[in-house]
PDB file of N, CA and C in Angstrom:
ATOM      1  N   UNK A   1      20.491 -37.829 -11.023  1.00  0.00           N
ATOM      2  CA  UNK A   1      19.417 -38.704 -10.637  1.00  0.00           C
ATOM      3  C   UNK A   1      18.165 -37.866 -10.344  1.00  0.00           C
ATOM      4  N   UNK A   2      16.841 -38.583 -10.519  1.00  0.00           N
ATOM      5  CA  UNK A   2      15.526 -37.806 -10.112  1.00  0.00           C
ATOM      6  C   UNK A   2      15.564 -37.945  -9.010  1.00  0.00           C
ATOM      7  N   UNK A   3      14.863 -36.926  -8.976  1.00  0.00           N
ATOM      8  CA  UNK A   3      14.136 -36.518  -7.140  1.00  0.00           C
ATOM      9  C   UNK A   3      13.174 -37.682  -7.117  1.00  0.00           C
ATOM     10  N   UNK A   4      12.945 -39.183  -6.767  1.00  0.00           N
ATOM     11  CA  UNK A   4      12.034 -39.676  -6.711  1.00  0.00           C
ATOM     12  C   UNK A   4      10.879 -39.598  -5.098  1.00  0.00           C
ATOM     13  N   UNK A   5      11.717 -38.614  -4.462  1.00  0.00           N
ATOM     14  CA  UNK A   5      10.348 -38.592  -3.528  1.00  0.00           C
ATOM     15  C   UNK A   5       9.249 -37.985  -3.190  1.00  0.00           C
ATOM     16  N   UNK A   6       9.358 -36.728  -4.276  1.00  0.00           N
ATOM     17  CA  UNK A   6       8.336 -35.990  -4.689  1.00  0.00           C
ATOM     18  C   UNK A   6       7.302 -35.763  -3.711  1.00  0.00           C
ATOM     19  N   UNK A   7       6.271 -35.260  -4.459  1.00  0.00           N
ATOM     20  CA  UNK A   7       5.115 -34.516  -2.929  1.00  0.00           C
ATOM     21  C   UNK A   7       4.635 -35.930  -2.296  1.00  0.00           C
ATOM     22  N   UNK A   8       4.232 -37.292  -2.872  1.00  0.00           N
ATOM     23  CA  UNK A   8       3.706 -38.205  -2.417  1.00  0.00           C
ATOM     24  C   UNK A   8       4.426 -38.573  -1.120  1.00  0.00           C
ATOM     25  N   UNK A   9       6.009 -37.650  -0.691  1.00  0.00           N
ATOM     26  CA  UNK A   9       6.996 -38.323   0.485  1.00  0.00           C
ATOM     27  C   UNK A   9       6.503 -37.837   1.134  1.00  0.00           C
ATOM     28  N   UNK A  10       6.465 -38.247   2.715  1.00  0.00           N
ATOM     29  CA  UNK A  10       6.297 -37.678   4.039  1.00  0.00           C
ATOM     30  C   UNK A  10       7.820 -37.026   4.700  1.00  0.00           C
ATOM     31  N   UNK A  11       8.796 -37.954   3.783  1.00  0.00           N
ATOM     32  CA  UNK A  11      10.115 -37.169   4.518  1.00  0.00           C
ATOM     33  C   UNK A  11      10.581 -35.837   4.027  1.00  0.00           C
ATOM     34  N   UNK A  12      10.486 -35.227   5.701  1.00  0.00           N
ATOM     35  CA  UNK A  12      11.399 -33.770   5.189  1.00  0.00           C
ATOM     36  C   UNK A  12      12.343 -33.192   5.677  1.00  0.00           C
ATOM     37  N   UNK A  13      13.715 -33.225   5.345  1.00  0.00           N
ATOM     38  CA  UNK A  13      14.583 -33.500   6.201  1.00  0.00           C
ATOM     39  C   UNK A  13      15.486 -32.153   6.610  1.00  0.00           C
ATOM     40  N   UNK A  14      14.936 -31.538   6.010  1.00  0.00           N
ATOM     41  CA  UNK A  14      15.236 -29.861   6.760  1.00  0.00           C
ATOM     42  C   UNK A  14      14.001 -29.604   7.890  1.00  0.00           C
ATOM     43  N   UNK A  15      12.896 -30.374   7.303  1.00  0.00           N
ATOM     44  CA  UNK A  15      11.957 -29.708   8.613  1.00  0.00           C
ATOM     45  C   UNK A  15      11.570 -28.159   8.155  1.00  0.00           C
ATOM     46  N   UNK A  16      11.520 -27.721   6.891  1.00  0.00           N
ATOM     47  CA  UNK A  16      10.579 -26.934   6.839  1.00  0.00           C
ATOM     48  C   UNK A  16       9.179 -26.851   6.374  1.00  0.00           C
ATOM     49  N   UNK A  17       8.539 -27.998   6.447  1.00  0.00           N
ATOM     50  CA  UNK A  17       6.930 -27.886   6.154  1.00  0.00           C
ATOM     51  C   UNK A  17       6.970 -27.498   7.396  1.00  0.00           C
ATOM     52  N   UNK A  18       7.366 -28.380   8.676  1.00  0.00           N
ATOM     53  CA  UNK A  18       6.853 -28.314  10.116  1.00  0.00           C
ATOM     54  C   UNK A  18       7.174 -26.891  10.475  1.00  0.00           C
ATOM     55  N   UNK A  19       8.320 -26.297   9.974  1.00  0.00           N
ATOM     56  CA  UNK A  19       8.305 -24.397  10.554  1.00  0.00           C
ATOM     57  C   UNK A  19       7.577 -23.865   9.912  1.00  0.00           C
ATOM     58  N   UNK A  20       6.781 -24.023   9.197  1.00  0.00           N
ATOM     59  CA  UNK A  20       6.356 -23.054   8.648  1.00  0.00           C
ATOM     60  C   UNK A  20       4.952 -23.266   8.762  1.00  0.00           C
ATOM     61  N   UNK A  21       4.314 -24.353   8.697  1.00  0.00           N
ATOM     62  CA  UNK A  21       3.350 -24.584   9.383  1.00  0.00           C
ATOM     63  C   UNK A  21       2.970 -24.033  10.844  1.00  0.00           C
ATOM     64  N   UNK A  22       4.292 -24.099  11.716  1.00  0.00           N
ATOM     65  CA  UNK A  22       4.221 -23.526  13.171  1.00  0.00           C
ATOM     66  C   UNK A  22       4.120 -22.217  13.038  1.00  0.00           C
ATOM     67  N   UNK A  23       4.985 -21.237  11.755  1.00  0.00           N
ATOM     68  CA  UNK A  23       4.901 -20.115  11.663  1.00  0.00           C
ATOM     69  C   UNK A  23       3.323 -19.546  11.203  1.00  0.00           C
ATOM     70  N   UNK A  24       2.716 -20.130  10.292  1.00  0.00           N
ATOM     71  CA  UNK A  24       1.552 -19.733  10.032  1.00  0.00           C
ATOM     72  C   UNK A  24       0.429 -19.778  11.511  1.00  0.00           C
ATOM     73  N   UNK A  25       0.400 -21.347  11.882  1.00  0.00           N
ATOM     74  CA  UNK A  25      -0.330 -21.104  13.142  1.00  0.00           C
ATOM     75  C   UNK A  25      -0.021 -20.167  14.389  1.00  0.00           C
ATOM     76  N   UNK A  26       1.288 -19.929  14.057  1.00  0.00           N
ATOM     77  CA  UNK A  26       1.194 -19.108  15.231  1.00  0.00           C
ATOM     78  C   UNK A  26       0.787 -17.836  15.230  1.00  0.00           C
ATOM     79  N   UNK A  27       0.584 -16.895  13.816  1.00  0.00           N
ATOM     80  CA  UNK A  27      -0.177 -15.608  13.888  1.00  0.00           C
ATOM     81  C   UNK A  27       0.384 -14.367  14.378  1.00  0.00           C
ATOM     82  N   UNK A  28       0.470 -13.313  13.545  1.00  0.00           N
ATOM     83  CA  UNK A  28       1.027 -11.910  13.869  1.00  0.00           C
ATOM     84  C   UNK A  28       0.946 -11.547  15.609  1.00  0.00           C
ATOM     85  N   UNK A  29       1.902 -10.785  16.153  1.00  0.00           N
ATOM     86  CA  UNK A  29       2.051 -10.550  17.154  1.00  0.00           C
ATOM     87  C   UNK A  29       1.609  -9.035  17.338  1.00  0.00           C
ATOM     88  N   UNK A  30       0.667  -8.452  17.757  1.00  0.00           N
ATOM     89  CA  UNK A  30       0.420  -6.729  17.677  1.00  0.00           C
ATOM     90  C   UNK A  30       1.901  -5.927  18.302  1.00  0.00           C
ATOM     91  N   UNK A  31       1.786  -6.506  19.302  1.00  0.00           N
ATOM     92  CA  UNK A  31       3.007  -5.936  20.377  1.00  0.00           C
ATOM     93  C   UNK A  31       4.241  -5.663  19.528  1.00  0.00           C
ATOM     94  N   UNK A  32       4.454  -6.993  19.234  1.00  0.00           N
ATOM     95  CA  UNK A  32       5.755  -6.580  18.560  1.00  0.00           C
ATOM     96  C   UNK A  32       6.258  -5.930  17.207  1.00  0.00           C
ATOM     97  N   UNK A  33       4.973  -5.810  16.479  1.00  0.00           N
ATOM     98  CA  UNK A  33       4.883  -5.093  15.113  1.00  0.00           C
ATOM     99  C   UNK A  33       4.955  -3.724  15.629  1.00  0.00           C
ATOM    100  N   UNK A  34       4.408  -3.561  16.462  1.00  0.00           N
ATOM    101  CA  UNK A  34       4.181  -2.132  16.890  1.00  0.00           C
ATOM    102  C   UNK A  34       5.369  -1.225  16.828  1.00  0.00           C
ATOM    103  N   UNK A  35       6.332  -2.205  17.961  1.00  0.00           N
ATOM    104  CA  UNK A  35       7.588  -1.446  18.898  1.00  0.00           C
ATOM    105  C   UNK A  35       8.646  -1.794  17.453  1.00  0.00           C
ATOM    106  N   UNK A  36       8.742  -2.400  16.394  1.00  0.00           N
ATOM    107  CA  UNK A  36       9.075  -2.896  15.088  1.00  0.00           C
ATOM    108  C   UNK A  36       8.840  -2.010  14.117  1.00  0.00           C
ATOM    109  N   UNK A  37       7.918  -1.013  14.006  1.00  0.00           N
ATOM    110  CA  UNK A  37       7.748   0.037  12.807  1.00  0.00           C
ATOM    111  C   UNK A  37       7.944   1.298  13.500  1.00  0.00           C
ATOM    112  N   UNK A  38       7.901   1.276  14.999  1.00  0.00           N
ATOM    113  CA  UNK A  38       8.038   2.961  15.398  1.00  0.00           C
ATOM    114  C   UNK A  38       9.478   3.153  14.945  1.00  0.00           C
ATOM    115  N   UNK A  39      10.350   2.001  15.584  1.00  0.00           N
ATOM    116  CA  UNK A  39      11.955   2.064  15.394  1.00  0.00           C
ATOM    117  C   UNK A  39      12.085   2.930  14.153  1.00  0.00           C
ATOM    118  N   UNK A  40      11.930   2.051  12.889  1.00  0.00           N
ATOM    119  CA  UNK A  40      12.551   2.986  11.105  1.00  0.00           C
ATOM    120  C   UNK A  40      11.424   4.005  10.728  1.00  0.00           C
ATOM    121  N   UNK A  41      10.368   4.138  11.612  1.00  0.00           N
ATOM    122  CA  UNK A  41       9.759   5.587  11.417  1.00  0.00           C
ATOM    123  C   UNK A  41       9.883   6.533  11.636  1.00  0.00           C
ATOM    124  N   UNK A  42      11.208   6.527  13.226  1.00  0.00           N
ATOM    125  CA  UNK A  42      11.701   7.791  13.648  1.00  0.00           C
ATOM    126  C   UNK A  42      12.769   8.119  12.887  1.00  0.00           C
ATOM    127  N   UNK A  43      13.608   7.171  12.802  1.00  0.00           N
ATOM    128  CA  UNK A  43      15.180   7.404  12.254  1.00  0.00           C
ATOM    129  C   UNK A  43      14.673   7.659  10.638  1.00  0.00           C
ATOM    130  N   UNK A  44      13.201   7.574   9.871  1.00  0.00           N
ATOM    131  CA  UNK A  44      13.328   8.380   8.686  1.00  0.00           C
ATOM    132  C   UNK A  44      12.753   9.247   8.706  1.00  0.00           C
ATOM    133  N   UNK A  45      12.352  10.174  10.194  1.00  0.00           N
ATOM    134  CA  UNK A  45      11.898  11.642  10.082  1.00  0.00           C
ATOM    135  C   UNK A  45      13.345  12.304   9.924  1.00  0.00           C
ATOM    136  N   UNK A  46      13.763  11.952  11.264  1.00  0.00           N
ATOM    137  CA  UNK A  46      15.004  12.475  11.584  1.00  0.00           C
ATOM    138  C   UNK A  46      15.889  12.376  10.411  1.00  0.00           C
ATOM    139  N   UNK A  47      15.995  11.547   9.615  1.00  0.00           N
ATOM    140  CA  UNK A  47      16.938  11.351   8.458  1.00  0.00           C
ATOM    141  C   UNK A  47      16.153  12.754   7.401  1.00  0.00           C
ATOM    142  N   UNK A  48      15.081  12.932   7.208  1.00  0.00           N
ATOM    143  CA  UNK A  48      14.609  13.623   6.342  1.00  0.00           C
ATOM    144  C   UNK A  48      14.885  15.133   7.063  1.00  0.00           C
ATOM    145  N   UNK A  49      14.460  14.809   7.819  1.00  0.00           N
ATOM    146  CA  UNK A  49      14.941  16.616   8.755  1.00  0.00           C
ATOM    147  C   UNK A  49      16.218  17.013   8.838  1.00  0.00           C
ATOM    148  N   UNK A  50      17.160  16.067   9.029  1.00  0.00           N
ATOM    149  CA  UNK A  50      18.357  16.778   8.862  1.00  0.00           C
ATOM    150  C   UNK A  50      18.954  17.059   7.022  1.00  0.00           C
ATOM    151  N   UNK A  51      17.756  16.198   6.081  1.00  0.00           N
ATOM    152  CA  UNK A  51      18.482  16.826   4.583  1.00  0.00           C
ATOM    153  C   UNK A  51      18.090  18.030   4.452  1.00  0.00           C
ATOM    154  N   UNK A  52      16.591  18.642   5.112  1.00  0.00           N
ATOM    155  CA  UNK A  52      16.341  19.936   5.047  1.00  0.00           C
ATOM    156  C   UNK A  52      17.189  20.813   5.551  1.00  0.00           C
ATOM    157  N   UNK A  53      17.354  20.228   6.628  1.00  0.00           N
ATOM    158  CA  UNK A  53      18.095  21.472   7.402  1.00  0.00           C
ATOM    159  C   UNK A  53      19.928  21.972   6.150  1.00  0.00           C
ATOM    160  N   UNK A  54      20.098  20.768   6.163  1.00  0.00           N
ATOM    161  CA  UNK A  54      21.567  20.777   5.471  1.00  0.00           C
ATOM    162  C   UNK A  54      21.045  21.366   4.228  1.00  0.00           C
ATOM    163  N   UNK A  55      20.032  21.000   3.123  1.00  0.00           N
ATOM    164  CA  UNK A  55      19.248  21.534   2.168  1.00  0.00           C
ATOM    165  C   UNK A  55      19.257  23.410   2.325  1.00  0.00           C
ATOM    166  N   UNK A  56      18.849  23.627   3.191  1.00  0.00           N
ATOM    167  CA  UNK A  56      18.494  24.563   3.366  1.00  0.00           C
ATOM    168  C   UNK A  56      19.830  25.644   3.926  1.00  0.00           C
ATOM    169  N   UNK A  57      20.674  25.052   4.264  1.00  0.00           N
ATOM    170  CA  UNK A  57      21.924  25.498   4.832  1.00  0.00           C
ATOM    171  C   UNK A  57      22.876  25.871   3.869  1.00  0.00           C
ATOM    172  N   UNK A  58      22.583  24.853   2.749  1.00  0.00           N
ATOM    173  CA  UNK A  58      23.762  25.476   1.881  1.00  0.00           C
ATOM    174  C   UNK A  58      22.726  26.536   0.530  1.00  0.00           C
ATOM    175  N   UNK A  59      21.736  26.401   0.942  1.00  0.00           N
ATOM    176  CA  UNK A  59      20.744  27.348  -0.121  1.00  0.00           C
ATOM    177  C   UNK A  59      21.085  28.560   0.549  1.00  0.00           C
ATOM    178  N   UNK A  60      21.339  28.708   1.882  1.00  0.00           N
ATOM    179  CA  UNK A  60      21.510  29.974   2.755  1.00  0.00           C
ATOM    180  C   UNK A  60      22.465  30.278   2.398  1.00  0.00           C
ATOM    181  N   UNK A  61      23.891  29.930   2.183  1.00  0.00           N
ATOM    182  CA  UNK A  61      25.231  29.846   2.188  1.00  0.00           C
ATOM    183  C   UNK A  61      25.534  29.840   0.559  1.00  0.00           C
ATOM    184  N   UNK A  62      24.759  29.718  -0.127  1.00  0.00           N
ATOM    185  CA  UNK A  62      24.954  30.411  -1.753  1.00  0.00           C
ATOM    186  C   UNK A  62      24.154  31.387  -1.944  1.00  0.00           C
ATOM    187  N   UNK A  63      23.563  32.016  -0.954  1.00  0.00           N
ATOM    188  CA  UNK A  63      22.573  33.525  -2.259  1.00  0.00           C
ATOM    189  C   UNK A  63      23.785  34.452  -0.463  1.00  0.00           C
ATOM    190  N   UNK A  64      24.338  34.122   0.019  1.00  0.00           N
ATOM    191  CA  UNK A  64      24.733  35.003   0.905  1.00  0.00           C
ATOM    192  C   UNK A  64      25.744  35.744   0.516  1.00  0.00           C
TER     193      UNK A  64
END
């Protein structure tokens, strides 16, 4: 059967025009973006520092 209620319906019965509408008006949060990108910015220094170190450990450990 067709979808006969198409855009002309007002019914929406998940209710996501209304979240998402609320989501748009409600607007980025600074605070929490903030404390949100430091988190996976540390854990990919630290992830990169320890391939050097290990990198570099077994480069030591083959010309030795």
């Amino acid at each position: 059967m067709a979808n006969t209620q198409g855009p002309q319906g007002n019914h929406d019965p998940a209710g996501s025009t209304q979240m998402f509408r609320a989501f748009v008006d409600e607007g980025p949060q600074a605070g929490r973006q903030q404390q949100a990108s430091s988190g996976p910015r540390i854990g990919m220094i630290i992830g990169v520092v320890a391939a050097v170190v290990i990198v570099a450990a077994v480069a030591w450990l083959a010309l030795k």
